[in-house]
N, C-alpha and C. Protein backbone atom coordinates (compact mmCIF):
# COMPACT_ATOMS: atom_id res chain seq x y z
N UNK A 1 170.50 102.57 12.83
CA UNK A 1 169.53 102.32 13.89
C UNK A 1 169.39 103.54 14.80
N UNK A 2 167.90 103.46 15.79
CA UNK A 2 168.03 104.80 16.31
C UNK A 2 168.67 104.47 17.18
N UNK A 3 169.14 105.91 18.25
CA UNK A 3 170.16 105.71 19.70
C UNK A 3 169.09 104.75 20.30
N UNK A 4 168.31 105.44 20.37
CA UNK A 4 167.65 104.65 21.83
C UNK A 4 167.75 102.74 21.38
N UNK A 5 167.21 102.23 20.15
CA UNK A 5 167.31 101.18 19.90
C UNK A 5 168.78 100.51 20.43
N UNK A 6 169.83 101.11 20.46
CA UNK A 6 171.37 100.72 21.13
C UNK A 6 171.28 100.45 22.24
N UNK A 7 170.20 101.45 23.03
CA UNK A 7 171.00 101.50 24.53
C UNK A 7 170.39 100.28 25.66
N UNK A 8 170.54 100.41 26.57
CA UNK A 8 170.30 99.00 26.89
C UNK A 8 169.34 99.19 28.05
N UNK A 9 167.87 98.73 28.37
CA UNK A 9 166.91 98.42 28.86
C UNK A 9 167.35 99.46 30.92
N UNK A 10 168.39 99.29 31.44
CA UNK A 10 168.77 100.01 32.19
C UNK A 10 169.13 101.62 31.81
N UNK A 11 169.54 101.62 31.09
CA UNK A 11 169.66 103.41 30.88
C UNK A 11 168.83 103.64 30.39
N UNK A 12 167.96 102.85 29.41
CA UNK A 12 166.70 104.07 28.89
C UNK A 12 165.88 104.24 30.37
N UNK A 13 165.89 103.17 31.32
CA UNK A 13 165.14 103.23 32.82
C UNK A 13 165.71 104.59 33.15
N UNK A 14 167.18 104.74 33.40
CA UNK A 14 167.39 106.03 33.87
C UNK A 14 167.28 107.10 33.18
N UNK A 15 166.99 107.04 32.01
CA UNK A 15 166.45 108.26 31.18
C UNK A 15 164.76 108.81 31.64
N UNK A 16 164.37 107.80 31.42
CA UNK A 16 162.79 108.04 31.91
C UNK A 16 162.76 108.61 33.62
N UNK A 17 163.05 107.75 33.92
CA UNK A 17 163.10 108.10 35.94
C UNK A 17 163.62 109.81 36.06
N UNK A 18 164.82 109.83 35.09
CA UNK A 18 165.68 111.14 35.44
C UNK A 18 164.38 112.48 35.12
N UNK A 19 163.77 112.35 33.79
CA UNK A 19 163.06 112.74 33.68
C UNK A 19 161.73 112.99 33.52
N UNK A 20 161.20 112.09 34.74
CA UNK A 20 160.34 111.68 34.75
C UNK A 20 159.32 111.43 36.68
N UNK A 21 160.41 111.07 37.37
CA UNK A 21 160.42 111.50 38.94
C UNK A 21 160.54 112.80 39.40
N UNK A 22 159.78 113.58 39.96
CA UNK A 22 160.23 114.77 40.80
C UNK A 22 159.94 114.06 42.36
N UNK A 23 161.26 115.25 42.77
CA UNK A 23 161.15 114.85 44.01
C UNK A 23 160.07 115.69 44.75
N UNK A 24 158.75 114.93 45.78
CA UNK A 24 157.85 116.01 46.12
C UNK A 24 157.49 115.41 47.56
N UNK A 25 157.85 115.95 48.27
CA UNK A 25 157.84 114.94 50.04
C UNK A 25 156.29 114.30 50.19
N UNK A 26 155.85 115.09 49.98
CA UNK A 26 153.69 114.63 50.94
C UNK A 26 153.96 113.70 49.15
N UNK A 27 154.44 113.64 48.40
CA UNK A 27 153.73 112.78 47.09
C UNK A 27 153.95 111.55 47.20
N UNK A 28 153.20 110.67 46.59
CA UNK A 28 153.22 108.98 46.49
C UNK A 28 153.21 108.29 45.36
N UNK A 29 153.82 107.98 44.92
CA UNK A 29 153.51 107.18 43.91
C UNK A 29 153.45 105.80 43.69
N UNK A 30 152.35 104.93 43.38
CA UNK A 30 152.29 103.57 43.29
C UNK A 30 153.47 102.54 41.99
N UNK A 31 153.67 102.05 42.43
CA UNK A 31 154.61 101.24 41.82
C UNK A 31 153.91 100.91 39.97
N UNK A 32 152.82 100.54 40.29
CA UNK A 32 152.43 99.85 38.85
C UNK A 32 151.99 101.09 38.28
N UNK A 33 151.46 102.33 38.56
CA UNK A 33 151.38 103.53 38.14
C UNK A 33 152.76 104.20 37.40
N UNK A 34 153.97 103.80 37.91
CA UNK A 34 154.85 104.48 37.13
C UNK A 34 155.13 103.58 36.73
N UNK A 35 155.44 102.29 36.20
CA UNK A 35 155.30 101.33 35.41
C UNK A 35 154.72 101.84 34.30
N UNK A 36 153.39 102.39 34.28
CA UNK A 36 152.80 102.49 33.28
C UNK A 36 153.15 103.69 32.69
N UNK A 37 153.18 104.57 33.63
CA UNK A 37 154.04 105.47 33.08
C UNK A 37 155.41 105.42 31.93
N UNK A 38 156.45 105.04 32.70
CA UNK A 38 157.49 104.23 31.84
C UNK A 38 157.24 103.69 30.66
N UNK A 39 155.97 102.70 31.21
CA UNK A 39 155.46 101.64 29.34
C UNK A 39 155.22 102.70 28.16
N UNK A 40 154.33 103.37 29.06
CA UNK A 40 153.94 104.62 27.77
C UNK A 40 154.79 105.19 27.21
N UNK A 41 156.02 105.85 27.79
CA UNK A 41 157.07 106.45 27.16
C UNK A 41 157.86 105.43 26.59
N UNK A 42 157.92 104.40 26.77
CA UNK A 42 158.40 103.61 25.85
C UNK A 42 158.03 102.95 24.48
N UNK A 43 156.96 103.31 24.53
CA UNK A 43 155.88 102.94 23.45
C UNK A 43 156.00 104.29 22.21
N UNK A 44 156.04 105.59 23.47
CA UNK A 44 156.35 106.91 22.16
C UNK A 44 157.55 106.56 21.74
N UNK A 45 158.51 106.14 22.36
CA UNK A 45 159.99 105.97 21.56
C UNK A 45 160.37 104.90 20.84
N UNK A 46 159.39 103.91 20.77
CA UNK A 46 159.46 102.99 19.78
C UNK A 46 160.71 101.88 20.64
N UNK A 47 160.38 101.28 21.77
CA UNK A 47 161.02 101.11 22.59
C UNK A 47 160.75 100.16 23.31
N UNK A 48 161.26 98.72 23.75
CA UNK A 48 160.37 97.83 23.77
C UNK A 48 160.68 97.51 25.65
N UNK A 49 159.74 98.21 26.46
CA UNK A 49 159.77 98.32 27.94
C UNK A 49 160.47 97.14 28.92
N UNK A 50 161.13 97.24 29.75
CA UNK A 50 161.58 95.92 30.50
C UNK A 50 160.60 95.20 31.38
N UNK A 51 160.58 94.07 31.72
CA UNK A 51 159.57 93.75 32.56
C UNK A 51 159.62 94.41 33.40
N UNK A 52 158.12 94.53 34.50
CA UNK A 52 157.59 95.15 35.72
C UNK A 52 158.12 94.97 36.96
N UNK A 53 158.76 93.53 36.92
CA UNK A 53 159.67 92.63 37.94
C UNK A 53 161.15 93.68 37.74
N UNK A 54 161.87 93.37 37.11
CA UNK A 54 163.29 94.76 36.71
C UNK A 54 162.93 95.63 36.67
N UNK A 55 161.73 96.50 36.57
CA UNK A 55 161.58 97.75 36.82
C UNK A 55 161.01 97.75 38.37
N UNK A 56 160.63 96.88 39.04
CA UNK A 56 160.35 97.67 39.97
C UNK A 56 162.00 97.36 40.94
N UNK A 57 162.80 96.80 41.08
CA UNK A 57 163.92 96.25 41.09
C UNK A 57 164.89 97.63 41.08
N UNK A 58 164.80 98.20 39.61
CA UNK A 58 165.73 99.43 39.77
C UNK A 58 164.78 100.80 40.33
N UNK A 59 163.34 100.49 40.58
CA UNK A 59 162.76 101.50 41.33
C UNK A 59 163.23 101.54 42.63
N UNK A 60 163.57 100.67 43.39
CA UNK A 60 163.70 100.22 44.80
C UNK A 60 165.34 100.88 44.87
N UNK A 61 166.19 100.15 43.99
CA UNK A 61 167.13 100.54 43.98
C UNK A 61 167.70 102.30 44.04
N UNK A 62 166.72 102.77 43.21
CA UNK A 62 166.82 104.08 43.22
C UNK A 62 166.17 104.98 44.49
N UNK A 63 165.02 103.96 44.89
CA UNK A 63 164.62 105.06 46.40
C UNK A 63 165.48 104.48 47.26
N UNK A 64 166.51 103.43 47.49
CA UNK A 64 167.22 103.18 48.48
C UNK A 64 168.62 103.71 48.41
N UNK A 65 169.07 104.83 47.09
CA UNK A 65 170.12 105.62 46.74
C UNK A 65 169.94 106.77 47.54
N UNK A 66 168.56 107.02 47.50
CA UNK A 66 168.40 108.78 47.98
C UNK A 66 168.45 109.22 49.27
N UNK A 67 169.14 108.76 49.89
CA UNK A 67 169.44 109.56 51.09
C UNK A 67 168.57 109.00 52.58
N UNK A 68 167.48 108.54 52.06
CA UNK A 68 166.16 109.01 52.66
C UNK A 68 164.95 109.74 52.44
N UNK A 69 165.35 110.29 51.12
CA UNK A 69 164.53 110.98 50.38
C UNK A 69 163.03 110.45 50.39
N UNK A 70 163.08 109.54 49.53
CA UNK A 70 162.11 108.12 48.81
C UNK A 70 161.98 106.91 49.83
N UNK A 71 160.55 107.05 50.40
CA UNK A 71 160.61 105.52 51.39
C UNK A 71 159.75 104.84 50.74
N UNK A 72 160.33 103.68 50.05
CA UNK A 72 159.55 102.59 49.60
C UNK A 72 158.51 101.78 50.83
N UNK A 73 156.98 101.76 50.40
CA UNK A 73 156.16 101.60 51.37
C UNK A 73 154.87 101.29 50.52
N UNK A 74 153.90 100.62 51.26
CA UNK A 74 152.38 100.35 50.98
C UNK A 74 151.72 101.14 51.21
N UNK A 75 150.71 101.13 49.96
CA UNK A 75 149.18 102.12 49.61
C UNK A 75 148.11 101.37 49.31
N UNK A 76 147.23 100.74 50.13
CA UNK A 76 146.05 99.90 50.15
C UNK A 76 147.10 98.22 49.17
N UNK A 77 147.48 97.87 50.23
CA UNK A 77 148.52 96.34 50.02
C UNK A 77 148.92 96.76 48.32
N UNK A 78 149.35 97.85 47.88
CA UNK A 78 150.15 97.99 46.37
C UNK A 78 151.62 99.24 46.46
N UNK A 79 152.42 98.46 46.54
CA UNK A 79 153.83 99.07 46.50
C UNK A 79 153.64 100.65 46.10
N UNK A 80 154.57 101.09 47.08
CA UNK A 80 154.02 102.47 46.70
C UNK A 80 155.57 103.64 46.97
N UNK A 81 155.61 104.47 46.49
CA UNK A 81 157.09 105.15 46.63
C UNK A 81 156.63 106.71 47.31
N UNK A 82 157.12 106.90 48.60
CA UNK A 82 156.67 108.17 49.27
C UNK A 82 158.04 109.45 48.94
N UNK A 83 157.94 110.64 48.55
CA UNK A 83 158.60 111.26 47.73
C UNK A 83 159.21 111.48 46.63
N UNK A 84 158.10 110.77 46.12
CA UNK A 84 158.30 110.95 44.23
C UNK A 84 156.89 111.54 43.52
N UNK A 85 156.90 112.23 42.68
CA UNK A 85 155.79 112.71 41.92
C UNK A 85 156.20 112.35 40.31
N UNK A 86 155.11 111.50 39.85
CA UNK A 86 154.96 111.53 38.09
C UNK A 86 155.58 113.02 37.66
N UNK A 87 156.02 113.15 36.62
CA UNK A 87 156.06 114.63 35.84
C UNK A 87 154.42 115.14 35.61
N UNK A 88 153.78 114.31 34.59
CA UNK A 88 152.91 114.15 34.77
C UNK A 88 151.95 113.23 34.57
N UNK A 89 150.33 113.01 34.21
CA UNK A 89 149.72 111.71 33.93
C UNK A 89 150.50 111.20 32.62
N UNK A 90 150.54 111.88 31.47
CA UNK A 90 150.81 111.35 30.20
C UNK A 90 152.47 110.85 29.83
N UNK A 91 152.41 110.06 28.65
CA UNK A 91 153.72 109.99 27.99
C UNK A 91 154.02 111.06 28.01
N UNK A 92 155.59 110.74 28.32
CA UNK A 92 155.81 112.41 27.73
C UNK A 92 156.22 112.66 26.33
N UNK A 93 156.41 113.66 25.52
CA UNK A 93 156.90 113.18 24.58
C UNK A 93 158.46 113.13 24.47
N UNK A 94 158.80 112.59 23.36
CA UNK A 94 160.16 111.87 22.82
C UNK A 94 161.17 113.45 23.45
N UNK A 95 162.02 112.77 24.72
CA UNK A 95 163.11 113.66 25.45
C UNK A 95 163.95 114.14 24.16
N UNK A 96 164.43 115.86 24.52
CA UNK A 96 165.30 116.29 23.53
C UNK A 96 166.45 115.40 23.78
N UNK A 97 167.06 114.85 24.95
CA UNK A 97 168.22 114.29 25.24
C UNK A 97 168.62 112.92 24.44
N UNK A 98 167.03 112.58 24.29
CA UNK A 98 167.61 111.13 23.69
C UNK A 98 167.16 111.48 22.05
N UNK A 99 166.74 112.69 21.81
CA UNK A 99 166.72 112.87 20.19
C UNK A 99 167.96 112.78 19.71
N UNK A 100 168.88 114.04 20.59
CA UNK A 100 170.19 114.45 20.20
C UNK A 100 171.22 113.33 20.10
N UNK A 101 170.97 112.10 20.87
CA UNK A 101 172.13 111.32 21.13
C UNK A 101 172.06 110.33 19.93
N UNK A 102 171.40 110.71 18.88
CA UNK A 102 171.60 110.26 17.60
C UNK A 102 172.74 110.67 17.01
């Protein structure tokens, strides 16, 4: 089986986020926007995405790790994360990190 098929619905989250969030102060990002983000890269890896409810769950979790970094907040009444930037619009493609961990 492949790695990623092993690993469990929380670490592929932190695989994606790790590489996949930059930190960028004036940036925003909407909640269901990196959702989709996420879906997509999960879709290149053959990867079957966690719900939107647990992902936004360990999103929160993760802007309430950073320091202060990341203030979870509203953008026209839709959840929105202030100091984070997409990598970019698209999937990305399949991370060398999770090729190798085959």
């Amino acid at each position: 089986p492949d790695a990623l098929s092993a690993m469990k619905p929380v670490d592929i989250f932190g695989l994606w986020a790790n590489s996949s969030l930059m930190l960028e102060q004036n940036a925003v990002v909407l909640g269901n926007e990196a959702y989709q983000h996420y879906s997509r890269a999960c879709a290149v890896n053959s990867v079957q995405p966690m719900s939107s409810n647990q992902f936004g769950t360990l999103l929160t979790r993760r802007a309430e790790a950073s320091g202060g970094l990341i203030i979870k907040t509203k953008s026209n009444g839709k959840m929105a994360y202030r100091g984070w930037a997409l990598s970019n619009g698209e999937a990305p493609a399949k991370p060398v990190a999770l090729a190798s961990a085959a």
